[in-house]
N, C-alpha and C. Protein backbone atom coordinates (compact mmCIF):
# COMPACT_ATOMS: atom_id res chain seq x y z
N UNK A 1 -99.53 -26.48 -7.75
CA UNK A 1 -98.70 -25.63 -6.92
C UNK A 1 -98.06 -24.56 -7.81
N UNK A 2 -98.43 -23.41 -7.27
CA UNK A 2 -97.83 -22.31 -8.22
C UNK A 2 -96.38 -21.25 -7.75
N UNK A 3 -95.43 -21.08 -8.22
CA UNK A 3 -94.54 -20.61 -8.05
C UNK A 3 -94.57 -18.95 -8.46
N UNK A 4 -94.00 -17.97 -7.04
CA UNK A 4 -93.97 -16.93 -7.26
C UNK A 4 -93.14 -16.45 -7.93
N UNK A 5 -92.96 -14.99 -7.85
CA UNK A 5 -91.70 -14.49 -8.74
C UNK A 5 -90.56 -14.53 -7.51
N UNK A 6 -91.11 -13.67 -5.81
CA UNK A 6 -89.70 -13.64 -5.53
C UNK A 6 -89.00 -15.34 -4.98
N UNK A 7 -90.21 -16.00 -5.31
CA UNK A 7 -89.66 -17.65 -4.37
C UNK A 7 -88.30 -17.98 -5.79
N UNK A 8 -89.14 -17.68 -6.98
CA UNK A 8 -87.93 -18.38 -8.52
C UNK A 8 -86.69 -17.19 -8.11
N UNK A 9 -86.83 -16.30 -8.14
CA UNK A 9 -86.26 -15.22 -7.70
C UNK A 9 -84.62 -15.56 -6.57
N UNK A 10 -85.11 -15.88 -5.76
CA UNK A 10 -84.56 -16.09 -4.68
C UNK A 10 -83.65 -18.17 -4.92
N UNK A 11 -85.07 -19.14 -5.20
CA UNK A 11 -84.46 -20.51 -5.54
C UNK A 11 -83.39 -20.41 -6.73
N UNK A 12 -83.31 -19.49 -8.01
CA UNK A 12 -82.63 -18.63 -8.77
C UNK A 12 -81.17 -18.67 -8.03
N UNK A 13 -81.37 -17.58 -7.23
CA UNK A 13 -80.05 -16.66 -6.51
C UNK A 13 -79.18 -18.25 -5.27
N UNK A 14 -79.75 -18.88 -5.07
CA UNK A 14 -79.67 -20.01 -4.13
C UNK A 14 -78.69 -20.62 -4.98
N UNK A 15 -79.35 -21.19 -5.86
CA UNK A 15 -78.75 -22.50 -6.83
C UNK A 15 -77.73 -21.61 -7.65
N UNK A 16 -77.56 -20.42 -8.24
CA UNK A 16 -76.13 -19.89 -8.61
C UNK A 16 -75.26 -19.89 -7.12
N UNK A 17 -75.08 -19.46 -6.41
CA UNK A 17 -74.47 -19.49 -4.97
C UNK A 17 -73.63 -21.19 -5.02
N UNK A 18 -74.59 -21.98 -5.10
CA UNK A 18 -73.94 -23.37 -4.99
C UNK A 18 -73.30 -23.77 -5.56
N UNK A 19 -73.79 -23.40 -7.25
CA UNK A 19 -73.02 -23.86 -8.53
C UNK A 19 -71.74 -23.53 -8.72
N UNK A 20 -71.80 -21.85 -8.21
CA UNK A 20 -71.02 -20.83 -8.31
C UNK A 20 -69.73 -21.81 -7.11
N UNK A 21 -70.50 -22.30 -6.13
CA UNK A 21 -69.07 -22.56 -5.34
C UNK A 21 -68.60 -23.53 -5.20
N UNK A 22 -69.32 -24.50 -6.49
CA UNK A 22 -68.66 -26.06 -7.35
C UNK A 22 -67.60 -26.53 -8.12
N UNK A 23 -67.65 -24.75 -8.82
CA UNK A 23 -67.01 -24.55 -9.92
C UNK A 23 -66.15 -23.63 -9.84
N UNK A 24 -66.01 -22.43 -8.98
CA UNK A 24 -65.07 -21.68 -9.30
C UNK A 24 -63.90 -22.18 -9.06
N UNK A 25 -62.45 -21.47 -9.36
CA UNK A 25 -61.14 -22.24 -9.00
C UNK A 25 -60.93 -21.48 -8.32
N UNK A 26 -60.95 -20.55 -7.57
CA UNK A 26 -60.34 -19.80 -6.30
C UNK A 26 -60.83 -19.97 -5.56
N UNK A 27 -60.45 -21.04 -3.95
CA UNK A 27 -61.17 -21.39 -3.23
C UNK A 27 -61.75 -20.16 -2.17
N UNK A 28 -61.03 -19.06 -2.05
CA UNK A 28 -61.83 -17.85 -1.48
C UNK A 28 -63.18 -17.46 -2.00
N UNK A 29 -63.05 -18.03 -3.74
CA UNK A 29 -64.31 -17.15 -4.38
C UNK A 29 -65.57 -18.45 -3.91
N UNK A 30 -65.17 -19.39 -3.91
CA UNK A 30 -65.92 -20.64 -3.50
C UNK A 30 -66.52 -20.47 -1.90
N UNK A 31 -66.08 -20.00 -1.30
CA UNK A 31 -66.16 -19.67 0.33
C UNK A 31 -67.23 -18.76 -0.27
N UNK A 32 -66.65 -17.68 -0.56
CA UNK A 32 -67.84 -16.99 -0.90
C UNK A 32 -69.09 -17.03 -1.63
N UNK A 33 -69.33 -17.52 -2.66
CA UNK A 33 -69.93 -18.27 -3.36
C UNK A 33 -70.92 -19.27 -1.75
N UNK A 34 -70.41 -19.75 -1.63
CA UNK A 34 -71.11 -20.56 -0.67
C UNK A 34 -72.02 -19.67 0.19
N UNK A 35 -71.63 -18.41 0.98
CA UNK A 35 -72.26 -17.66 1.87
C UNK A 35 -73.60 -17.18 1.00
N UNK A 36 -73.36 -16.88 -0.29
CA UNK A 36 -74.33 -16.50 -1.51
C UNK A 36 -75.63 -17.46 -1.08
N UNK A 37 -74.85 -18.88 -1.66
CA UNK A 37 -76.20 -19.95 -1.07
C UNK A 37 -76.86 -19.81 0.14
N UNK A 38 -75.58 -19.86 1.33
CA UNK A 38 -76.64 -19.95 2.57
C UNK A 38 -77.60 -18.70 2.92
N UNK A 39 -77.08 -17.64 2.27
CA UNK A 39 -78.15 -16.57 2.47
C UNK A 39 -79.52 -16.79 1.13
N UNK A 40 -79.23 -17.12 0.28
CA UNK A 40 -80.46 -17.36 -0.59
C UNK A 40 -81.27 -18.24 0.46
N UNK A 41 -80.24 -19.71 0.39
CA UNK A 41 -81.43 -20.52 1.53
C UNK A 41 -82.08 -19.98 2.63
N UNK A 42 -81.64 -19.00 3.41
CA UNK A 42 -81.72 -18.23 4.85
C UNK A 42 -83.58 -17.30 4.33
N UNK A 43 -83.25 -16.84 3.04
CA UNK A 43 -84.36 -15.82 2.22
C UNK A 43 -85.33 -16.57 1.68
N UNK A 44 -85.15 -17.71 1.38
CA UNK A 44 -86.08 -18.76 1.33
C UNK A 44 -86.79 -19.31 2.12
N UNK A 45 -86.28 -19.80 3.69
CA UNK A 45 -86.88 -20.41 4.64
C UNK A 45 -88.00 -18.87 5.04
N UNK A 46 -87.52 -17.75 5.04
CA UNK A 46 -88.18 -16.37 4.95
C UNK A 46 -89.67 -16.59 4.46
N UNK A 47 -89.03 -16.15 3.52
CA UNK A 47 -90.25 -15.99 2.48
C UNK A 47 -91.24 -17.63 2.56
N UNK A 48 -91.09 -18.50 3.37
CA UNK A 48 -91.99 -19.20 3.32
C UNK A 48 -92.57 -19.45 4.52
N UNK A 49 -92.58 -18.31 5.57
CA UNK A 49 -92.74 -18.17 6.42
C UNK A 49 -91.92 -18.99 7.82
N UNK A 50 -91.13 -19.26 7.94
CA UNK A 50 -90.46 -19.99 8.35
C UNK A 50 -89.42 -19.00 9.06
N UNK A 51 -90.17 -18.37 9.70
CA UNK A 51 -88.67 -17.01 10.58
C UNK A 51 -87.91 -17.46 11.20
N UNK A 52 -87.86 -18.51 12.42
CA UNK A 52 -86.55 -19.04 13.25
C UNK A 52 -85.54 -19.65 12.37
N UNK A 53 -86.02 -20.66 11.64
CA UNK A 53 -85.14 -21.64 10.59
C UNK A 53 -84.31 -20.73 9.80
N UNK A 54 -85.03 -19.37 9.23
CA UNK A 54 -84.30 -18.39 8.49
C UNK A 54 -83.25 -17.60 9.11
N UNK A 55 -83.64 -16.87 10.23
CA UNK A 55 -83.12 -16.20 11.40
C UNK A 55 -81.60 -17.10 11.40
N UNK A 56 -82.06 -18.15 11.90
CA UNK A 56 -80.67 -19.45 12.38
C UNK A 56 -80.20 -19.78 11.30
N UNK A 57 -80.48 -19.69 10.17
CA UNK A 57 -79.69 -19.98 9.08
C UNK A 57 -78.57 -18.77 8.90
N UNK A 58 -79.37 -17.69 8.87
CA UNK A 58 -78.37 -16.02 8.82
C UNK A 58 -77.33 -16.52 10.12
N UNK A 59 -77.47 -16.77 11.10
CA UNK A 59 -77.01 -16.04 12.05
C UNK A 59 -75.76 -17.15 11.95
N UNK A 60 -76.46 -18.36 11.73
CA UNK A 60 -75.38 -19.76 11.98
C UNK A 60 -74.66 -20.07 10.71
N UNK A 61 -75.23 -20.12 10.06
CA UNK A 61 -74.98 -20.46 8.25
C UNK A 61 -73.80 -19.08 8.19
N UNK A 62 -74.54 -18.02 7.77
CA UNK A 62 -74.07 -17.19 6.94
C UNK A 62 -72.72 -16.10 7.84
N UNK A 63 -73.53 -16.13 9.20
CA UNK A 63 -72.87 -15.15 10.21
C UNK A 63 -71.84 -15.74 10.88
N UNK A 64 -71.68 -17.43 10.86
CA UNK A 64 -70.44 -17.74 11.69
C UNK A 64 -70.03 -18.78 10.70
N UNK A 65 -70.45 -19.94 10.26
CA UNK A 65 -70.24 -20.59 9.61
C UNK A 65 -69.32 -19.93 8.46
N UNK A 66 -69.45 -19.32 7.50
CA UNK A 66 -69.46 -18.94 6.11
C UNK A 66 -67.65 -17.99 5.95
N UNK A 67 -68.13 -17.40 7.77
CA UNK A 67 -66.90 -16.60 7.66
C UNK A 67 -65.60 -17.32 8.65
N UNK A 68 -66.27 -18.30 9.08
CA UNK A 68 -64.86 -18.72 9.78
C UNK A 68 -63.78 -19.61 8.53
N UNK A 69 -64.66 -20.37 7.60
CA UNK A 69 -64.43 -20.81 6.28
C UNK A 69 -63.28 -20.06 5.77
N UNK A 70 -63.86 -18.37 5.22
CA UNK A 70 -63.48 -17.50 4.59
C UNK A 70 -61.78 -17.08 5.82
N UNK A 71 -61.90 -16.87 6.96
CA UNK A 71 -60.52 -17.03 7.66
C UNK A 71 -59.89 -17.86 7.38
N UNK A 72 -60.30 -19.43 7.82
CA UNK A 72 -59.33 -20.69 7.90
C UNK A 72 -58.88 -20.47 6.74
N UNK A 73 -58.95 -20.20 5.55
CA UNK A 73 -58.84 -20.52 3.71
C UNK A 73 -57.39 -19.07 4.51
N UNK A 74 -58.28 -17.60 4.46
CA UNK A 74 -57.26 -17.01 4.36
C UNK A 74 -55.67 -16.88 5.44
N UNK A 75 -56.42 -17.48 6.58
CA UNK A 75 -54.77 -17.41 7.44
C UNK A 75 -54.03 -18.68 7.11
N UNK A 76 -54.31 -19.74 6.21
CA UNK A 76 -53.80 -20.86 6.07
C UNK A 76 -52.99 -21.11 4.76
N UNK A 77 -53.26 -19.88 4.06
CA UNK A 77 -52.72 -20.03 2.43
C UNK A 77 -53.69 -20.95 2.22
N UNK A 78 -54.51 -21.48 1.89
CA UNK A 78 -55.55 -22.41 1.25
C UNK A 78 -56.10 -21.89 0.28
N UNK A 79 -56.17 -20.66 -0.08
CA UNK A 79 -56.82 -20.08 -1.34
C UNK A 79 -55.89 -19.96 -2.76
N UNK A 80 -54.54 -20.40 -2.53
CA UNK A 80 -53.73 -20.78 -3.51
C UNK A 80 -54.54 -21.42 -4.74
N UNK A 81 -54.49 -21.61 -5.58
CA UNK A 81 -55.04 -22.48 -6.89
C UNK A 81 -54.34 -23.33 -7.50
N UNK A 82 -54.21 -24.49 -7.91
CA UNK A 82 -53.43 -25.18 -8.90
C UNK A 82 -53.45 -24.58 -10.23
N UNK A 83 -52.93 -24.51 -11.09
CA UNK A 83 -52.76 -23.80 -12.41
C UNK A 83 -53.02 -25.62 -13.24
N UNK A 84 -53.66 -27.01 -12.87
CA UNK A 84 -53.84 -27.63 -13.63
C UNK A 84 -55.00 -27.32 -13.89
N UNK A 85 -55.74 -28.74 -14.94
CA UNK A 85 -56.40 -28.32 -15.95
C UNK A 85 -57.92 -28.48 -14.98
N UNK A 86 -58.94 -27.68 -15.82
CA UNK A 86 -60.12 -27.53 -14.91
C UNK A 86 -61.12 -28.88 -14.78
N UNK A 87 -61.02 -29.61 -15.89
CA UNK A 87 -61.76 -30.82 -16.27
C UNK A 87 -61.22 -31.90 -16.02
N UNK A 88 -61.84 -32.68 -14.71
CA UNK A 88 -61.26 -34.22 -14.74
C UNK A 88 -62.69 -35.50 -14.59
N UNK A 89 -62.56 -36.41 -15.50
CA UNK A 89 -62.96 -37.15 -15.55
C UNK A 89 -64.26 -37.91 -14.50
N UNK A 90 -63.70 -37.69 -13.20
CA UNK A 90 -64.56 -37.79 -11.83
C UNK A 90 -65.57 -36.40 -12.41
N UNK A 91 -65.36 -35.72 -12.41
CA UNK A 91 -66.68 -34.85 -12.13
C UNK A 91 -68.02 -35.28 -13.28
N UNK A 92 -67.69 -36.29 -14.27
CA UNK A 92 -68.95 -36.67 -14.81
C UNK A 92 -69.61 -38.30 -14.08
N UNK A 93 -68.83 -38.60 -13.36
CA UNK A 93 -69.35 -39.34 -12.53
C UNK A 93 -70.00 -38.75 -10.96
N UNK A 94 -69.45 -37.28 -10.69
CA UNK A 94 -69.76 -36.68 -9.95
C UNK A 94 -71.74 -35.73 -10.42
N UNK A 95 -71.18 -35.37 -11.36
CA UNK A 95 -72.76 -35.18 -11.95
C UNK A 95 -73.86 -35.73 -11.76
N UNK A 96 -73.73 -37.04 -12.39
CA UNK A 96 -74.51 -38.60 -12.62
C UNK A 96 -74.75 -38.65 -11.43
N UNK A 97 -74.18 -38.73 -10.44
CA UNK A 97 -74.64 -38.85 -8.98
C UNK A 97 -75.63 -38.30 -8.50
N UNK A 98 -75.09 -36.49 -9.09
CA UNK A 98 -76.00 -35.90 -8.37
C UNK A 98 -77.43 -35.33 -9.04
N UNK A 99 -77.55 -35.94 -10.28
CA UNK A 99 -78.67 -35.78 -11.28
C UNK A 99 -79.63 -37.26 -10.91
N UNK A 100 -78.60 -38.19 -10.60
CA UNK A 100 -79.62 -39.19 -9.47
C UNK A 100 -80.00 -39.07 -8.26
N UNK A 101 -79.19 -38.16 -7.49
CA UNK A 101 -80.10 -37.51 -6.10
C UNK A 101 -80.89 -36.89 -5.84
N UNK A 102 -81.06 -36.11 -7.39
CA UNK A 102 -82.18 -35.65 -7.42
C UNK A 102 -83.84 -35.75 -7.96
N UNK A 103 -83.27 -36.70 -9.15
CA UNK A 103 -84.46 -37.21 -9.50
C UNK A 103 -84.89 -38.06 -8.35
N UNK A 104 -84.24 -38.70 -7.23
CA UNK A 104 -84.75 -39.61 -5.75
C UNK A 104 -85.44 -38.53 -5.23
N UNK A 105 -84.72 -37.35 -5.02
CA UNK A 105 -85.64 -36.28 -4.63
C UNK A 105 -86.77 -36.02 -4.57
N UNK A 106 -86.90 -36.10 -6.25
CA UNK A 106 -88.29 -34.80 -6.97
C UNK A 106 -88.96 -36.30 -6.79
N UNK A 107 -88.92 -37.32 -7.17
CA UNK A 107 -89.86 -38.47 -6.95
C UNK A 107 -90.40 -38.58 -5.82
N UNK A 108 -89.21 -38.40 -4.46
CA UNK A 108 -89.93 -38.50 -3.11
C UNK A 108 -90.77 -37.00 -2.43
N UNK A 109 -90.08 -35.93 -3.26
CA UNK A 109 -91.70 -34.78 -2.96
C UNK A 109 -92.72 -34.91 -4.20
N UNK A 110 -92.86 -35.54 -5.06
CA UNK A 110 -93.88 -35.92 -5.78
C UNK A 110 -95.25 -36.39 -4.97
N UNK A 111 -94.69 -37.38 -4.58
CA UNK A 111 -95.20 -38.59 -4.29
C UNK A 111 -95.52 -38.54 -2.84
N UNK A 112 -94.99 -37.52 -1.80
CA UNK A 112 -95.59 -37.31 -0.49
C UNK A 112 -96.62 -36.04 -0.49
N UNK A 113 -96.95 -36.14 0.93
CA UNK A 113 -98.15 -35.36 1.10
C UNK A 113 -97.61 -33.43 0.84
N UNK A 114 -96.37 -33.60 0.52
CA UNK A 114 -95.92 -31.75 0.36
C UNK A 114 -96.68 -31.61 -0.83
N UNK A 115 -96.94 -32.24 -2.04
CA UNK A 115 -97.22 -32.00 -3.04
C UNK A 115 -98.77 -32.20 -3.17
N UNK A 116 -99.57 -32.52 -2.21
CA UNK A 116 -100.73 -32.36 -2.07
C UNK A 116 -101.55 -31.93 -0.99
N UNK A 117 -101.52 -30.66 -0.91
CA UNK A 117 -102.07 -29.75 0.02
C UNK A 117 -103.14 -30.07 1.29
N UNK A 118 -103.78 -31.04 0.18
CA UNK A 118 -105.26 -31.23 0.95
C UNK A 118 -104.77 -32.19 2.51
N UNK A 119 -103.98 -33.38 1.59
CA UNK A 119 -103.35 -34.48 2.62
C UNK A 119 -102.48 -33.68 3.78
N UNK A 120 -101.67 -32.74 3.39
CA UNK A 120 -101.46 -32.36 5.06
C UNK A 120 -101.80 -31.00 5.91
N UNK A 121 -101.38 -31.81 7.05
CA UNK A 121 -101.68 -31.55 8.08
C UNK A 121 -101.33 -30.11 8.34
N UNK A 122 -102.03 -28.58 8.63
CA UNK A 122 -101.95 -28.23 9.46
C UNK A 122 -100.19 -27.39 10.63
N UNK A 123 -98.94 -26.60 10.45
CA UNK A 123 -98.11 -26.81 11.32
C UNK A 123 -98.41 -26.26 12.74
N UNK A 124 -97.73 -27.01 13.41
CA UNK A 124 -97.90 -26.22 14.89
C UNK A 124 -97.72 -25.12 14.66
N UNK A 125 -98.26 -24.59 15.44
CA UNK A 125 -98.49 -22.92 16.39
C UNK A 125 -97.32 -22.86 17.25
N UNK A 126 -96.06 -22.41 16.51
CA UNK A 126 -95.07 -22.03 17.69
C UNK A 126 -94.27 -20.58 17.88
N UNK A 127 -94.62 -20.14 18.56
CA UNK A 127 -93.64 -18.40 18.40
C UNK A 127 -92.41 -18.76 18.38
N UNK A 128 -91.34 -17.59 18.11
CA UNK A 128 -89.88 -17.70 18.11
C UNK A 128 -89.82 -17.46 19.70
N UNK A 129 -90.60 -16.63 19.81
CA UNK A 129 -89.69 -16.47 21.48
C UNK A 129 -90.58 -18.00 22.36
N UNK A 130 -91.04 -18.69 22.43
CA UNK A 130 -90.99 -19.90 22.90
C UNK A 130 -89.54 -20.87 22.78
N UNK A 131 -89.24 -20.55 21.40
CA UNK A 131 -88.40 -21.33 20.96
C UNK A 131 -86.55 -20.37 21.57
N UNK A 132 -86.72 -19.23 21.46
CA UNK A 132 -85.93 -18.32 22.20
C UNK A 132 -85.71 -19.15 23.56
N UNK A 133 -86.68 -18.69 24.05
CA UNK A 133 -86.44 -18.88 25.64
C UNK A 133 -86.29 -20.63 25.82
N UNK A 134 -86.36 -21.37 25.08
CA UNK A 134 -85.54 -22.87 25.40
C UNK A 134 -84.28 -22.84 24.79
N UNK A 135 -83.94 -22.46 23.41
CA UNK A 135 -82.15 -22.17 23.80
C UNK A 135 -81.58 -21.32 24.77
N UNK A 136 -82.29 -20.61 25.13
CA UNK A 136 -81.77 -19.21 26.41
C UNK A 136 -81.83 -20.18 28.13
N UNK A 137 -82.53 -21.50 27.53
CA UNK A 137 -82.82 -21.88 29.36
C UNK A 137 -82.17 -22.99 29.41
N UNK A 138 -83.27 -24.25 28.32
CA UNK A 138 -82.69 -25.53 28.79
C UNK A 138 -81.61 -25.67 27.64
N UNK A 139 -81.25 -25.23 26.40
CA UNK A 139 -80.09 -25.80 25.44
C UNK A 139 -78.83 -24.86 26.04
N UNK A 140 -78.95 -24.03 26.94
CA UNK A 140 -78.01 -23.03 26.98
C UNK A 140 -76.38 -23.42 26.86
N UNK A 141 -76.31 -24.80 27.45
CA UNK A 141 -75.39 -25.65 28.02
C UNK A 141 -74.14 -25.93 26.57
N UNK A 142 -75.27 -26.49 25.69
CA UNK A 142 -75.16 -27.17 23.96
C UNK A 142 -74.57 -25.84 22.94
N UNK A 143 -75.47 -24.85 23.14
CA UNK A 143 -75.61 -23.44 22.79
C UNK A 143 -74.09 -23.20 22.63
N UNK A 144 -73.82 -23.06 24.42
CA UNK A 144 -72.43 -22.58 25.02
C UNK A 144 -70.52 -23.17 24.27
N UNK A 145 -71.23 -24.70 24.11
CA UNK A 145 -70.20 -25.37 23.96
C UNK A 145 -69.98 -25.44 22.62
N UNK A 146 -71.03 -25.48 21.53
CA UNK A 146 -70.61 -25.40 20.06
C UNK A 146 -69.91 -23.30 19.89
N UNK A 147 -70.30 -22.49 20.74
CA UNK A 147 -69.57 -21.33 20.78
C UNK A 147 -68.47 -21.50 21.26
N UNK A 148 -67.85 -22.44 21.85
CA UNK A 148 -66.36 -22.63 22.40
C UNK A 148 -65.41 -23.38 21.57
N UNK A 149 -66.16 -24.37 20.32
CA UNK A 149 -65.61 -24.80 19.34
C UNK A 149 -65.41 -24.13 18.17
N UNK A 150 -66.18 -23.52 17.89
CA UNK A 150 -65.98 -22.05 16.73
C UNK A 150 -64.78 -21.16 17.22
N UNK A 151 -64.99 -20.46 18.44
CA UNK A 151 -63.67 -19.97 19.05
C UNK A 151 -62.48 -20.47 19.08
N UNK A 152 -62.67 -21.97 19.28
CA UNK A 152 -61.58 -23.00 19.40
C UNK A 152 -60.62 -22.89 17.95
N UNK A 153 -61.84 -23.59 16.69
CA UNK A 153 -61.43 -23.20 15.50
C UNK A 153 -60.67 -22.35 15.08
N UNK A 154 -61.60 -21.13 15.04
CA UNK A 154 -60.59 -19.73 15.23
C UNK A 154 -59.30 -19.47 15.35
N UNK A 155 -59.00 -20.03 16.91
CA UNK A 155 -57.62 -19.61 17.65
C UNK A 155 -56.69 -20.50 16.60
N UNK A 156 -56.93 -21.86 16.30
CA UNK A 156 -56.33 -22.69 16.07
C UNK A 156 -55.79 -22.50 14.69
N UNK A 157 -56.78 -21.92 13.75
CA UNK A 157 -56.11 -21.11 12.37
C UNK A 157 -55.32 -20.30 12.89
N UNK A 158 -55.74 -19.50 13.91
CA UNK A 158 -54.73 -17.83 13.94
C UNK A 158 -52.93 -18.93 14.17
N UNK A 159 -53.15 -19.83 15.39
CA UNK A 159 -52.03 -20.50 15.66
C UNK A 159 -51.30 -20.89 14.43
N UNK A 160 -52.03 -21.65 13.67
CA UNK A 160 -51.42 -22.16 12.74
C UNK A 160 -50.76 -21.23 11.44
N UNK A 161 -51.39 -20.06 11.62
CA UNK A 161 -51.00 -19.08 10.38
C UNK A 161 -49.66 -18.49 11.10
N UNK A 162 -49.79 -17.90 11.95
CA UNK A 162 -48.29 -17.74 12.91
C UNK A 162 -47.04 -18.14 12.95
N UNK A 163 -47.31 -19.39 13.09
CA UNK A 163 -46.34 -20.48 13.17
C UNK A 163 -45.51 -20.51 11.70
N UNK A 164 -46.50 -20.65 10.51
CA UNK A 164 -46.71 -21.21 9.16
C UNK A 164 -45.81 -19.18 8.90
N UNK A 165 -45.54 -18.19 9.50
CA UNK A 165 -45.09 -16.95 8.91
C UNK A 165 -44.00 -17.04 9.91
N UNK A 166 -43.72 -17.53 10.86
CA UNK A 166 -42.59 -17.64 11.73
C UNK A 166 -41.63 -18.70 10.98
N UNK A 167 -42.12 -19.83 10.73
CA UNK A 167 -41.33 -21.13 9.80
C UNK A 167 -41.96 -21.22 8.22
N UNK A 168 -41.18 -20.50 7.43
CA UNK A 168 -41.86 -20.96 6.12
C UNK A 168 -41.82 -22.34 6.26
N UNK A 169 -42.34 -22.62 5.22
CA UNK A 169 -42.38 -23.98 4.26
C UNK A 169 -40.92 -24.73 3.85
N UNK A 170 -39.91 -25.36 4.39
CA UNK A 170 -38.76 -26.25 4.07
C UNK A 170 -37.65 -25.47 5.27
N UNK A 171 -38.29 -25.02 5.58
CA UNK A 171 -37.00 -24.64 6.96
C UNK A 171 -37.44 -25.08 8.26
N UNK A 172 -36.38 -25.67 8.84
CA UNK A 172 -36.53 -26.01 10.27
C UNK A 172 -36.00 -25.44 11.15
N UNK A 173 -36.31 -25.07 12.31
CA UNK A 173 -35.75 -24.34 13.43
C UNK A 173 -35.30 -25.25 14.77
N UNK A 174 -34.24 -25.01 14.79
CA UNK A 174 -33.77 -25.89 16.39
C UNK A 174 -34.70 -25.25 17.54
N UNK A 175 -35.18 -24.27 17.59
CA UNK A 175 -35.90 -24.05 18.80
C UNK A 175 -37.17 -23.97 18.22
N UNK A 176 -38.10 -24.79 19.78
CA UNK A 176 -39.52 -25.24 19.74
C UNK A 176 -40.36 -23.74 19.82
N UNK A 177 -41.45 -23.87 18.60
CA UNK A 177 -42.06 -22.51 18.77
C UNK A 177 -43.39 -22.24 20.19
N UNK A 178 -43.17 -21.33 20.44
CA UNK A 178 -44.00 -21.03 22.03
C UNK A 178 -44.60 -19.81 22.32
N UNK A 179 -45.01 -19.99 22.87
CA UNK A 179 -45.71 -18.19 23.16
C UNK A 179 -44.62 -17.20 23.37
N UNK A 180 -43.79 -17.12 23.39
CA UNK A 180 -42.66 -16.39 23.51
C UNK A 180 -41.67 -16.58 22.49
N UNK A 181 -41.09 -15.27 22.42
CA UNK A 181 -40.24 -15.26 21.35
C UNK A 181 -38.81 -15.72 21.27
């Protein structure tokens, strides 16, 4: 199996995105950092022909996902940083973990039929607009309601950032806060 330039290219730009949002200490730059990944991954499912999975990765990943993140962090003060130290002990047990999830990985695409061409099969024949027109008909319902929880999300930071600039932090107010002033 031979690897192109823009697939290293792109698996490259992917895996900094992730690393990038493991490690940085500003959790805004980490939000961001993250959108990095899901669009590498989004350019990946691309380039391997894989247009809906890519499409829905942009649109869901990168286009709603990535930035409601990037709100909640900023209307919540969450992008604050601790000024302690960057190195703790857990993260080399955190490593080890994940240098064993992956060698489970690379063993289990070794060892299945991805890694030998001949053994599989063939993918279905499916257009996007087949696949269009069943979220547009029969998921519309599912569709509808994870868009009312993102919205939900949303409101619920804006609420909470409001509130959180109406009552700092160690003061209490005798009157209950409300839609009115």
């Amino acid at each position: 199996m031979r690897m192109t330039l823009p697939f290293l290219i792109l698996a490259i730009l992917t895996l900094a995105g992730g690393v990038a949002a493991m490690t940085l200490r500003r959790l805004v730059h980490c939000a961001l950092a993250l959108s990095v990944a899901f669009a590498g991954l989004a350019a990946l499912y691309l380039n391997l022909d894989a247009e809906f999975a890519g499409l829905a990765q942009l649109l869901v990943y990168v286009g709603a996902i990535a930035i409601l993140i990037v709100f909640a962090i900023l209307l919540t003060r969450g992008g604050d940083s601790d000024a302690e130290k960057s190195f703790s002990p857990a993260g080399i047990g955190g490593a080890v973990i994940a240098l064993a999830v992956f060698a489970v990985l690379a063993w289990a695409t070794e060892t299945s039929g991805i890694a030998h061409p001949a053994l599989v099969t063939p993918p279905p024949e499916s257009a996007m607009r087949e696949i269009g027109l069943a979220l547009m008909q029969r998921y519309v319902l599912p569709l509808e309601v994870i868009a009312l929880m993102l919205t939900a999300a949303m409101i619920g930071a804006v609420i909470l950032a409001v509130r959180e600039r109406r009552n700092p932090a160690g003061t209490e107010s005798a009157e209950r806060p409300g839609l009115g002033a």
